[in-house]
C-alpha atoms as a PDB file:
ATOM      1  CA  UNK A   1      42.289  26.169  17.643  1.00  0.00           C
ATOM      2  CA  UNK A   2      42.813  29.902  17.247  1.00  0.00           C
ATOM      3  CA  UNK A   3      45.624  31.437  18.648  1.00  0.00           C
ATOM      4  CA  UNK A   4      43.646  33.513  21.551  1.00  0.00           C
ATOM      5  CA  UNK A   5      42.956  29.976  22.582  1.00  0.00           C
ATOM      6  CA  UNK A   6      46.213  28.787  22.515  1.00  0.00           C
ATOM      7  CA  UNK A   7      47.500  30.983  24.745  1.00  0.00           C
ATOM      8  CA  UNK A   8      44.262  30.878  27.460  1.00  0.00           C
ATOM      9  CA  UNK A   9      45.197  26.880  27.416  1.00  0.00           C
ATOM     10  CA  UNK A  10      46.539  25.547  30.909  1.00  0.00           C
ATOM     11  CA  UNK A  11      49.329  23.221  30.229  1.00  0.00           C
ATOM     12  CA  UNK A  12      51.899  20.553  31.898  1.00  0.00           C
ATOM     13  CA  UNK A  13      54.682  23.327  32.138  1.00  0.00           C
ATOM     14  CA  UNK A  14      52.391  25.927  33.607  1.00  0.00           C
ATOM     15  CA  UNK A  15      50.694  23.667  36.066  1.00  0.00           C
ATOM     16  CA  UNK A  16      54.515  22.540  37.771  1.00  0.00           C
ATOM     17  CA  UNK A  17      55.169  26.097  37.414  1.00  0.00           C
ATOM     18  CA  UNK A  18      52.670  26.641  40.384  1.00  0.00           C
ATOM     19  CA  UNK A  19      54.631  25.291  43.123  1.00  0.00           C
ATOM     20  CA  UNK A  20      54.439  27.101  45.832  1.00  0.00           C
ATOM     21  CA  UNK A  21      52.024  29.536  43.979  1.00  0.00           C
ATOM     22  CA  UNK A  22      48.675  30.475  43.907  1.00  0.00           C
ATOM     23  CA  UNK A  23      47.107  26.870  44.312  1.00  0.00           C
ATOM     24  CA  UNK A  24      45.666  24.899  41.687  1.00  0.00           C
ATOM     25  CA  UNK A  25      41.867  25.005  41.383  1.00  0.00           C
ATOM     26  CA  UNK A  26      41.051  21.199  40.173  1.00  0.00           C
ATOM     27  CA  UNK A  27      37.890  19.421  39.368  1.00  0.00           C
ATOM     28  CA  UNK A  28      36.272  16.377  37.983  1.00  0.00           C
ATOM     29  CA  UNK A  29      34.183  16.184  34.638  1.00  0.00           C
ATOM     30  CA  UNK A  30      32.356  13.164  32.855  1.00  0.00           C
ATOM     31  CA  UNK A  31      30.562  14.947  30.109  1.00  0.00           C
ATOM     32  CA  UNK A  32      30.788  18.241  27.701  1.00  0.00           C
ATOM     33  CA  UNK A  33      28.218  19.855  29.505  1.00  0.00           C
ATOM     34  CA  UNK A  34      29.688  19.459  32.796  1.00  0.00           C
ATOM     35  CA  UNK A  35      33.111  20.570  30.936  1.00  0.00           C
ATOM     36  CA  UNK A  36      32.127  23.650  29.733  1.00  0.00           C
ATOM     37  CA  UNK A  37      30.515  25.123  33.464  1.00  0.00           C
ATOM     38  CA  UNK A  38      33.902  24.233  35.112  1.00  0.00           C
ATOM     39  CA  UNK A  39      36.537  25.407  32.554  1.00  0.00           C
ATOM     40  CA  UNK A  40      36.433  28.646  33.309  1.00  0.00           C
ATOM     41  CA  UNK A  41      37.239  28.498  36.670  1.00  0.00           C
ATOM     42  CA  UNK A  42      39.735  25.399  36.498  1.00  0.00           C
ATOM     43  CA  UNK A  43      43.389  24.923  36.106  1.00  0.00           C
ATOM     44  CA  UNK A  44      43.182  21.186  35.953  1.00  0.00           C
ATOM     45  CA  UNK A  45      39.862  18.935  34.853  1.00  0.00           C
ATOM     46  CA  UNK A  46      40.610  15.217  35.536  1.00  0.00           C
ATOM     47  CA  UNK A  47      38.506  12.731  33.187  1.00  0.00           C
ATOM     48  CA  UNK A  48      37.976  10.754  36.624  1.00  0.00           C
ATOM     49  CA  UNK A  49      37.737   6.498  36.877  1.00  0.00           C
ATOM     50  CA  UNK A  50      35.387   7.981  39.628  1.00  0.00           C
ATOM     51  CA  UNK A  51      32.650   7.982  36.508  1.00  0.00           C
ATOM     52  CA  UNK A  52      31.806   4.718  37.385  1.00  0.00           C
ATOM     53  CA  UNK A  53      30.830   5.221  40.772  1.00  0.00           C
ATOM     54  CA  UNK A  54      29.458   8.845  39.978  1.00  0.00           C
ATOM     55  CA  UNK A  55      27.816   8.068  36.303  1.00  0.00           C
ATOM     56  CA  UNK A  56      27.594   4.477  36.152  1.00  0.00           C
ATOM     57  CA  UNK A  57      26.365   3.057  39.469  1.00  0.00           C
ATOM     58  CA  UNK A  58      29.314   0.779  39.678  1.00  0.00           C
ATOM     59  CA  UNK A  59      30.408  -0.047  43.735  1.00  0.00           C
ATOM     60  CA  UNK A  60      34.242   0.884  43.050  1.00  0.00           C
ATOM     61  CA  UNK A  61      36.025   2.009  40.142  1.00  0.00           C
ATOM     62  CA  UNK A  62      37.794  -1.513  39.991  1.00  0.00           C
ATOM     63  CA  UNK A  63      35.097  -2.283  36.650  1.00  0.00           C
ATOM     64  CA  UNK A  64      35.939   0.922  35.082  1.00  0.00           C
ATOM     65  CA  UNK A  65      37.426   0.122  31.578  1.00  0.00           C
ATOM     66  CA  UNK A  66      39.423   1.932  28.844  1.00  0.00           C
ATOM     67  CA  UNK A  67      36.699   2.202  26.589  1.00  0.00           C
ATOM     68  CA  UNK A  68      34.645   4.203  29.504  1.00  0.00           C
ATOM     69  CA  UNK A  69      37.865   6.542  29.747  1.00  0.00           C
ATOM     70  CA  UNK A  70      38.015   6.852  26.318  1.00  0.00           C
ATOM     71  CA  UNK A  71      34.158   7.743  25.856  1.00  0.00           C
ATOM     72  CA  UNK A  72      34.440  10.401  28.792  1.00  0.00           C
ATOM     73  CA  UNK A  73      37.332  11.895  27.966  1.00  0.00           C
ATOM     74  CA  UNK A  74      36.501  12.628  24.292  1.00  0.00           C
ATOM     75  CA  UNK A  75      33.170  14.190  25.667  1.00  0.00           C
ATOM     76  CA  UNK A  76      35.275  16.294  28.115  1.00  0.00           C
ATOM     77  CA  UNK A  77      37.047  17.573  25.519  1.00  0.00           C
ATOM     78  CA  UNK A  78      34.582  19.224  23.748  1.00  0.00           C
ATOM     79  CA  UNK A  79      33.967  21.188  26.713  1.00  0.00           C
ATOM     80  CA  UNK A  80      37.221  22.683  27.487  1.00  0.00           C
ATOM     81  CA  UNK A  81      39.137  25.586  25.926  1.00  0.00           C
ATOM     82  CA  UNK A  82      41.338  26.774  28.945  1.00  0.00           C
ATOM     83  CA  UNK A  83      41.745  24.105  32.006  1.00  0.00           C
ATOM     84  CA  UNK A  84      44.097  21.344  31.261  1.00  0.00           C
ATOM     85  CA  UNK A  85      42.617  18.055  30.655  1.00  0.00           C
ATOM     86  CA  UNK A  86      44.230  15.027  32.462  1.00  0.00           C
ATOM     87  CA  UNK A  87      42.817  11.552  32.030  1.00  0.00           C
ATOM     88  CA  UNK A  88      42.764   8.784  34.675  1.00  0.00           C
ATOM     89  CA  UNK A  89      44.189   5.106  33.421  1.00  0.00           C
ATOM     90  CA  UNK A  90      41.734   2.582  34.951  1.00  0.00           C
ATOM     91  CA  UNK A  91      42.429  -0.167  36.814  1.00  0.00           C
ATOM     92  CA  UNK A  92      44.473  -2.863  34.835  1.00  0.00           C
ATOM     93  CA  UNK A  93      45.363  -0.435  31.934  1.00  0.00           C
ATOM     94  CA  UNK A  94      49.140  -0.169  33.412  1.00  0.00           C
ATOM     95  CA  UNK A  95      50.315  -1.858  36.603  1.00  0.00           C
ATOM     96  CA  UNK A  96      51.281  -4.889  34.455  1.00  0.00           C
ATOM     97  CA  UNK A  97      54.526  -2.769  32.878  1.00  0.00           C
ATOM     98  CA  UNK A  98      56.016  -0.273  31.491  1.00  0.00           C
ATOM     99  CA  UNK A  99      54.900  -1.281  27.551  1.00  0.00           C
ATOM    100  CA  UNK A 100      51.199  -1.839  28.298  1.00  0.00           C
ATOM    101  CA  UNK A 101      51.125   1.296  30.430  1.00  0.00           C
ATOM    102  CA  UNK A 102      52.818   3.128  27.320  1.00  0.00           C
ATOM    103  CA  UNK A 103      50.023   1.568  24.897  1.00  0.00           C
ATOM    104  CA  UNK A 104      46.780   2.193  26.649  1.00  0.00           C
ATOM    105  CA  UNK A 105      48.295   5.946  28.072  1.00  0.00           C
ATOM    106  CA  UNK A 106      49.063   6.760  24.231  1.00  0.00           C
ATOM    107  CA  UNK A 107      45.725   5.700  23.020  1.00  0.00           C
ATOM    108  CA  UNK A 108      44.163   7.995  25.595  1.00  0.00           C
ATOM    109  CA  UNK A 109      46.256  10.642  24.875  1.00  0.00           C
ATOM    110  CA  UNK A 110      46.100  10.057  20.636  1.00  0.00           C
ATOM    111  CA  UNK A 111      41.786   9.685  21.019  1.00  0.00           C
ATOM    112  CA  UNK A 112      40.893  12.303  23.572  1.00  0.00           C
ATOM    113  CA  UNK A 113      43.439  15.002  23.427  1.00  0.00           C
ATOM    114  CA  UNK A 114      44.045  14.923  26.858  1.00  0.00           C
ATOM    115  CA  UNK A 115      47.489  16.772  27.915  1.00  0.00           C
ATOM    116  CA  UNK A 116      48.385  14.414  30.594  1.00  0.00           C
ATOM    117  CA  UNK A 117      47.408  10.811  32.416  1.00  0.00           C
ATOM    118  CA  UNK A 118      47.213   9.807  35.610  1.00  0.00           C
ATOM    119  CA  UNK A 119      48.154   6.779  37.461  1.00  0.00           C
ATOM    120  CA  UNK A 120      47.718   5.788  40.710  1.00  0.00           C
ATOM    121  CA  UNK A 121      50.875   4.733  43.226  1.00  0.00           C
ATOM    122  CA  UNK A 122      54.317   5.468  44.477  1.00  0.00           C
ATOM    123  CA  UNK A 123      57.821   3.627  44.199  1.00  0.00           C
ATOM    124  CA  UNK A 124      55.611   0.612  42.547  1.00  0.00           C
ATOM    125  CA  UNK A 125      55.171   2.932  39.825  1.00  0.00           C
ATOM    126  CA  UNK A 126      57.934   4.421  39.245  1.00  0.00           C
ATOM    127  CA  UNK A 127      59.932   2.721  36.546  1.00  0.00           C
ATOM    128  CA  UNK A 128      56.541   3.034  34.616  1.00  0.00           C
ATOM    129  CA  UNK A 129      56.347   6.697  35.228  1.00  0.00           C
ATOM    130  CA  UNK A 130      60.024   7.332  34.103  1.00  0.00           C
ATOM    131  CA  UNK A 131      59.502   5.244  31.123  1.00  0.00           C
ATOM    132  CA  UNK A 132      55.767   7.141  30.297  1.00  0.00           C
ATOM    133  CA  UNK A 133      57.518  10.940  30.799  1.00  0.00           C
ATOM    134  CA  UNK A 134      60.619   9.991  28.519  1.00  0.00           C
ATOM    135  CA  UNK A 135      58.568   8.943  25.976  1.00  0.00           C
ATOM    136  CA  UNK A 136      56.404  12.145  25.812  1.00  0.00           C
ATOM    137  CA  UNK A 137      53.817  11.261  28.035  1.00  0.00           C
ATOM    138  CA  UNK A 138      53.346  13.233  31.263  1.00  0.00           C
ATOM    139  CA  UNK A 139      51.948  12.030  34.229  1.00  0.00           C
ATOM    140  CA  UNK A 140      50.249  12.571  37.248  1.00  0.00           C
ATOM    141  CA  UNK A 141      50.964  10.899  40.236  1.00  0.00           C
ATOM    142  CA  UNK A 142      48.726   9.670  43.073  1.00  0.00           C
ATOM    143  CA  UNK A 143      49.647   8.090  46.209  1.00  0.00           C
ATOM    144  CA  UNK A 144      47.643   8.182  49.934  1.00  0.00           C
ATOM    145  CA  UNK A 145      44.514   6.672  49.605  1.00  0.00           C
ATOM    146  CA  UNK A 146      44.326   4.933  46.062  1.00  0.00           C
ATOM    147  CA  UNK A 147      41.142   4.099  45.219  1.00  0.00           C
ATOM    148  CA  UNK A 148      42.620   1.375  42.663  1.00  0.00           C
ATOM    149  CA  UNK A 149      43.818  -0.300  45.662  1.00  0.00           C
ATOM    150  CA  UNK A 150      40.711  -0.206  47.789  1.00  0.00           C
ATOM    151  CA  UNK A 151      40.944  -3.729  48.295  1.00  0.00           C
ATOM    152  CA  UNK A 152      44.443  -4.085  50.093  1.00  0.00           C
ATOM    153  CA  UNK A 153      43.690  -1.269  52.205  1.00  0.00           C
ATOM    154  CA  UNK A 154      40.965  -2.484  53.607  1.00  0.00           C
ATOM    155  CA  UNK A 155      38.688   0.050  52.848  1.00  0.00           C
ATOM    156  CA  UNK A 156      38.510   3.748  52.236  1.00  0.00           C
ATOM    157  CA  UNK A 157      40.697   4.451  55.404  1.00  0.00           C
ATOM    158  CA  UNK A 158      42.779   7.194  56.017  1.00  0.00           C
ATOM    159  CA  UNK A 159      46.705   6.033  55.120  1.00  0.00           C
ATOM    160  CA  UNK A 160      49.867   7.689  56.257  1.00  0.00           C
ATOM    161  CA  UNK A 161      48.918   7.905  59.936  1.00  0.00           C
ATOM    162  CA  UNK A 162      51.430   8.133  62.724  1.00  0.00           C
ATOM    163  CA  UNK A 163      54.943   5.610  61.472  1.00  0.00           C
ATOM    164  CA  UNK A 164      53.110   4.863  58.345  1.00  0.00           C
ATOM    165  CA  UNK A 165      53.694   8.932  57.263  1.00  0.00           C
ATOM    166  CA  UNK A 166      57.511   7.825  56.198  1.00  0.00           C
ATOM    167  CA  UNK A 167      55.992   5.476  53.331  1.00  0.00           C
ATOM    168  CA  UNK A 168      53.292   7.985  52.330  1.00  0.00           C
ATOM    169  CA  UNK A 169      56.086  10.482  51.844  1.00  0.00           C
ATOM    170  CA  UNK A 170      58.450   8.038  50.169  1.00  0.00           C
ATOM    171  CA  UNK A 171      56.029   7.205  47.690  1.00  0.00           C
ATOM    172  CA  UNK A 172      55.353  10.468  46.901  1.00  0.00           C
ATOM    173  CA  UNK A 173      59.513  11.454  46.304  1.00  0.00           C
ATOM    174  CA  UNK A 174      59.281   8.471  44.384  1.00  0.00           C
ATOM    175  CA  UNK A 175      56.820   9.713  41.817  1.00  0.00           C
ATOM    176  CA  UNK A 176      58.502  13.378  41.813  1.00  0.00           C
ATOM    177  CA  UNK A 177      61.737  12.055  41.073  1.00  0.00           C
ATOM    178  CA  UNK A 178      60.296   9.373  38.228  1.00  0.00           C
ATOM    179  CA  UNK A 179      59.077  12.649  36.281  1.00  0.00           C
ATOM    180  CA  UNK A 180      55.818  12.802  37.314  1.00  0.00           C
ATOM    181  CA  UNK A 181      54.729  16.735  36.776  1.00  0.00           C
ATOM    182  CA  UNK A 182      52.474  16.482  39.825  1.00  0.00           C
ATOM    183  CA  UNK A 183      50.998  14.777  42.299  1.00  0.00           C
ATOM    184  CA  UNK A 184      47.567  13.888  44.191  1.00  0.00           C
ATOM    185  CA  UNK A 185      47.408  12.940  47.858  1.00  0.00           C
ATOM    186  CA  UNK A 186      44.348  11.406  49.261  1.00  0.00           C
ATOM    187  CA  UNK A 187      42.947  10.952  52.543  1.00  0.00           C
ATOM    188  CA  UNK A 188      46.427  11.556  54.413  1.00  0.00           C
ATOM    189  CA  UNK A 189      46.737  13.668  57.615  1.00  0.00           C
ATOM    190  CA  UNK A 190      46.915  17.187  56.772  1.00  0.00           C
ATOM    191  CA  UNK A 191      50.667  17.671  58.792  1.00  0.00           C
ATOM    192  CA  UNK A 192      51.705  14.695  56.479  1.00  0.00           C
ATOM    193  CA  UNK A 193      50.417  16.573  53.684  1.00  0.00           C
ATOM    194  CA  UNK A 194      52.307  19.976  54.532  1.00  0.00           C
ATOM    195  CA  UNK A 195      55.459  17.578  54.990  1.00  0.00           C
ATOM    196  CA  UNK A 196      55.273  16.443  51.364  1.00  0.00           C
ATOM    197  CA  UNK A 197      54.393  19.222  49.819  1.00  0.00           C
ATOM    198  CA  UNK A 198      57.562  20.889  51.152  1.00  0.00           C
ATOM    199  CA  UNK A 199      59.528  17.862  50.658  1.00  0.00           C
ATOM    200  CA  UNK A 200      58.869  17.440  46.713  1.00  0.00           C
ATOM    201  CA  UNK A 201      59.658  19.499  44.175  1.00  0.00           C
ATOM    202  CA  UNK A 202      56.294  19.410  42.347  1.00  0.00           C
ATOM    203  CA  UNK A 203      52.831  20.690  43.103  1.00  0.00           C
ATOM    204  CA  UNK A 204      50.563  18.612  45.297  1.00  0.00           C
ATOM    205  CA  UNK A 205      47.169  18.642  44.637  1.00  0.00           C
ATOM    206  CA  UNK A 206      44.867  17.814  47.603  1.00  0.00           C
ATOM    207  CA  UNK A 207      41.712  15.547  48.118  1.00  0.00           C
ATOM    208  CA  UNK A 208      40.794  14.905  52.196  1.00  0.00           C
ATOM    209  CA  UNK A 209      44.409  15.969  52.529  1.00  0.00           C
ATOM    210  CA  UNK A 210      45.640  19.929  53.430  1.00  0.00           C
ATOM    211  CA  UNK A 211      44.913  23.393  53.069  1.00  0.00           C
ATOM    212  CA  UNK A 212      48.709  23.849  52.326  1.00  0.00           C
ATOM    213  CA  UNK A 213      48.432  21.394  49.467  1.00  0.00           C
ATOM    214  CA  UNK A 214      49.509  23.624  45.965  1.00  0.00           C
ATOM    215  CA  UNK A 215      46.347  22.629  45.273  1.00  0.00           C
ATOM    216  CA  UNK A 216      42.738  21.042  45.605  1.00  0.00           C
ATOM    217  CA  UNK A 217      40.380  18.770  43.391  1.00  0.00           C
ATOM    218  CA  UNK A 218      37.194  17.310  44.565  1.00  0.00           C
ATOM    219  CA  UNK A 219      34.388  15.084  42.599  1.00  0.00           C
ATOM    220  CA  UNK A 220      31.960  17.438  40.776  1.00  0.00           C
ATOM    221  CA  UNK A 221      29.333  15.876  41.496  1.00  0.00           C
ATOM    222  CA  UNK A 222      30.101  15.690  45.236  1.00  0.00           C
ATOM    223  CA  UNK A 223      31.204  18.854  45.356  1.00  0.00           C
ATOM    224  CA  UNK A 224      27.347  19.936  43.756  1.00  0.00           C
ATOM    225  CA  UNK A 225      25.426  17.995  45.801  1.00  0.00           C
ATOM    226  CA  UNK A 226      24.709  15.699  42.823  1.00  0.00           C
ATOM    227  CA  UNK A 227      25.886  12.492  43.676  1.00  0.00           C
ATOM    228  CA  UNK A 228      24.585  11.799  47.255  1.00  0.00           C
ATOM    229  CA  UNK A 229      25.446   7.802  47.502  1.00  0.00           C
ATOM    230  CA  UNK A 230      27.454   8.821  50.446  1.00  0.00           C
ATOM    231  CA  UNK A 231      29.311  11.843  51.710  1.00  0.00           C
ATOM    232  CA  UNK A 232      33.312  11.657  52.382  1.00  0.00           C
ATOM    233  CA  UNK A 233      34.211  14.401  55.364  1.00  0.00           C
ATOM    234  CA  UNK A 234      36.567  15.485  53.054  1.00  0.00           C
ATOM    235  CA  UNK A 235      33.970  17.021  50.355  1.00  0.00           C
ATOM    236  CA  UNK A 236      32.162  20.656  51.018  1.00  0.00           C
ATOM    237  CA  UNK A 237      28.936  20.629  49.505  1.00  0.00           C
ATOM    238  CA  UNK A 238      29.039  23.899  47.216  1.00  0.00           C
ATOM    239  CA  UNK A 239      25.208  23.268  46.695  1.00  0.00           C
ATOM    240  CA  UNK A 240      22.468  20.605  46.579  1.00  0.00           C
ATOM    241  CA  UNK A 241      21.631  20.434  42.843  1.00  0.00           C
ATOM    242  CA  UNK A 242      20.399  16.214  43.630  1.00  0.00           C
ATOM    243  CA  UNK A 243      17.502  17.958  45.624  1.00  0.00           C
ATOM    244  CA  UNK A 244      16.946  21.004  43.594  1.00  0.00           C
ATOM    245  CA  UNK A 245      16.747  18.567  40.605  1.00  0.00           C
ATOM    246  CA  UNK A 246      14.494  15.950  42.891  1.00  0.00           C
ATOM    247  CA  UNK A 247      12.215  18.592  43.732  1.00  0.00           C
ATOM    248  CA  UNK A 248      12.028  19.891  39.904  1.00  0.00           C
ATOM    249  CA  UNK A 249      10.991  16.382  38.840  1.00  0.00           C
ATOM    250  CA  UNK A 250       8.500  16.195  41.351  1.00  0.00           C
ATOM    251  CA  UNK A 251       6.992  19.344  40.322  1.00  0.00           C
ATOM    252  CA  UNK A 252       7.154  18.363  36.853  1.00  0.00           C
ATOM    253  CA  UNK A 253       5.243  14.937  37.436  1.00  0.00           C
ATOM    254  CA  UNK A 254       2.616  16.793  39.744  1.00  0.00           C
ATOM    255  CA  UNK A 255       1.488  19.434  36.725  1.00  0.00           C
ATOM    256  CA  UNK A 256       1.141  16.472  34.212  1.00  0.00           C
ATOM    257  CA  UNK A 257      -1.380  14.776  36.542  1.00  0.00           C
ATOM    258  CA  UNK A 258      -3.087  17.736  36.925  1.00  0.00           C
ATOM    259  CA  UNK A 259      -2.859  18.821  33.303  1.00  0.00           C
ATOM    260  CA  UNK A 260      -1.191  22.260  34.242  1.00  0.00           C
ATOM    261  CA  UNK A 261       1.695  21.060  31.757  1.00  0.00           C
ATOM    262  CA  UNK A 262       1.949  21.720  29.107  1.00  0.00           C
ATOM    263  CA  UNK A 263       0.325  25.224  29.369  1.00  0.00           C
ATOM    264  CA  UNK A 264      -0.925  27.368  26.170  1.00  0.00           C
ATOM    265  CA  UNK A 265       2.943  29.197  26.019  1.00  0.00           C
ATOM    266  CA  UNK A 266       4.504  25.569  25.490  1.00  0.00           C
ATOM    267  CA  UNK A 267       2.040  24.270  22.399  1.00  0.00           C
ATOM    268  CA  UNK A 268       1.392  25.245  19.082  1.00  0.00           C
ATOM    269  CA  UNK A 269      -1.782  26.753  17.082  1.00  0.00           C
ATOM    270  CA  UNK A 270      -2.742  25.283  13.486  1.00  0.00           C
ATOM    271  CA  UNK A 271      -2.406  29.237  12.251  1.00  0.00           C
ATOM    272  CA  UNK A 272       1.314  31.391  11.768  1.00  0.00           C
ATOM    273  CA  UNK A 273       0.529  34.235  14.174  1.00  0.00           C
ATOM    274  CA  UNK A 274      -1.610  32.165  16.501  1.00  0.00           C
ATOM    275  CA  UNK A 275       1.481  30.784  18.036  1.00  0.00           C
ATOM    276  CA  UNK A 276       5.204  30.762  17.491  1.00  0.00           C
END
């Protein structure tokens, strides 16, 4: 990497440095493609365990495995040259312990490049994430709504409401003070969600959460109007590229019935000169 690159590159220090700063624009990617249209205009691109909802057609991100993270995350590299690149550890890759969360988080970080992981949880976690950041590793936290943990919640419900706000915020002081360089709150009520933020020391990055947040990421794909399984309130479509495409492919399939595809610009002539 060239030096003008080095110095465009978002990383772990700069990212904590934004506290209380101009927030933290943070999105999703799955591919290289996908990497490349969003670097630009990222601080933060998280290698998402959402793939297998968004990519793979899976019902949760419970089946997600290490070798999907690993596959995603080198093709997201090959996309980026500014945004940092954080990778998420799926579902059974670390709650076990400390050790088997330092093996599989290494392995991510030693195969795709990625400058950071991220976990999902609060004071559960946080022997793990003190152990990850002392060894080199650093981590981002995520507490709220863990999707992870779909299945003790009940569902994808809102958490931290009313009494249930002092755990939400103790789980997130738990993962600042383990070492974690930042951390993601989901689906909590947004005056639970200025409370944190001004509680921990680190930036908070926000999905279904608050405008005050130091920062916000959504799903890609949601955010494009690409994946349309369902809609959380939470996501602002930016466009609808699943019915652009839809209606493209429809389009498509009507000119080859009708033989209007491929035209004379799109085939070539037995002669140099009588077509390219």
């Amino acid at each position: 990497m060239s030096a003008s690159a080095e110095s465009r590159q978002m990383t772990v220090a700069a990212v904590r440095a934004r506290k209380g700063g101009t927030p933290l624009v943070c999105l999703t990617a799955y591919t290289t493609p996908m990497a490349e249209a969003v670097d630009a205009a990222c601080d933060v691109v998280l290698v998402g365990d959402s793939v297998g909802m968004v990519l793979h057609g899976l019902p949760s991100t419970l089946g997600v495995t290490m070798e999907m993270m690993l596959m995603h995350g080198r093709a997201v590299a090959r996309g980026l040259s500014h945004a940092l690149m954080v990778v998420d550890m799926p579902f059974g890759s670390y709650e076990e312990g400390p050790q088997q969360a330092f093996r599989n988080a290494a392995r991510l970080m030693a195969e795709t490049g990625c400058g950071a992981v991220k976990l999902e949880g609060g004071a559960a976690m946080a022997e793990t994430i003190r152990f990850l950041t002392a060894r080199g590793i650093p981590v981002m936290g995520h507490v709220g709504l863990t999707p992870q943990g779909v299945m003790g919640f009940g569902g994808y419900k809102v958490q931290g409401r009313g009494a249930d706000g002092a755990r939400v915020l103790a789980e997130a002081q738990a993962v600042a003070e383990a070492g974690a360089f930042a951390v993601v709150l989901e689906k909590v009520p947004a005056a639970l969600a200025d409370r944190i933020t001004a509680a921990v020391p680190i930036p908070t990055i926000g999905i279904g959460a608050s405008v005050g947040c130091d920062g916000q990421i959504l799903v890609v794909d949601d955010m494009l109007g690409v994946f349309t399984g369902f809609r959380p309130k939470f996501v602002k479509r930016y466009a609808e590229l699943g019915d652009a495409a839809r209606a493209a492919v429809e389009t498509y399939a009507e000119e080859v019935r009708s033989r209007r595809f491929p035209g004379p610009e799109h085939v070539f002539a037995d002669e140099i000169g009588g077509g390219a």
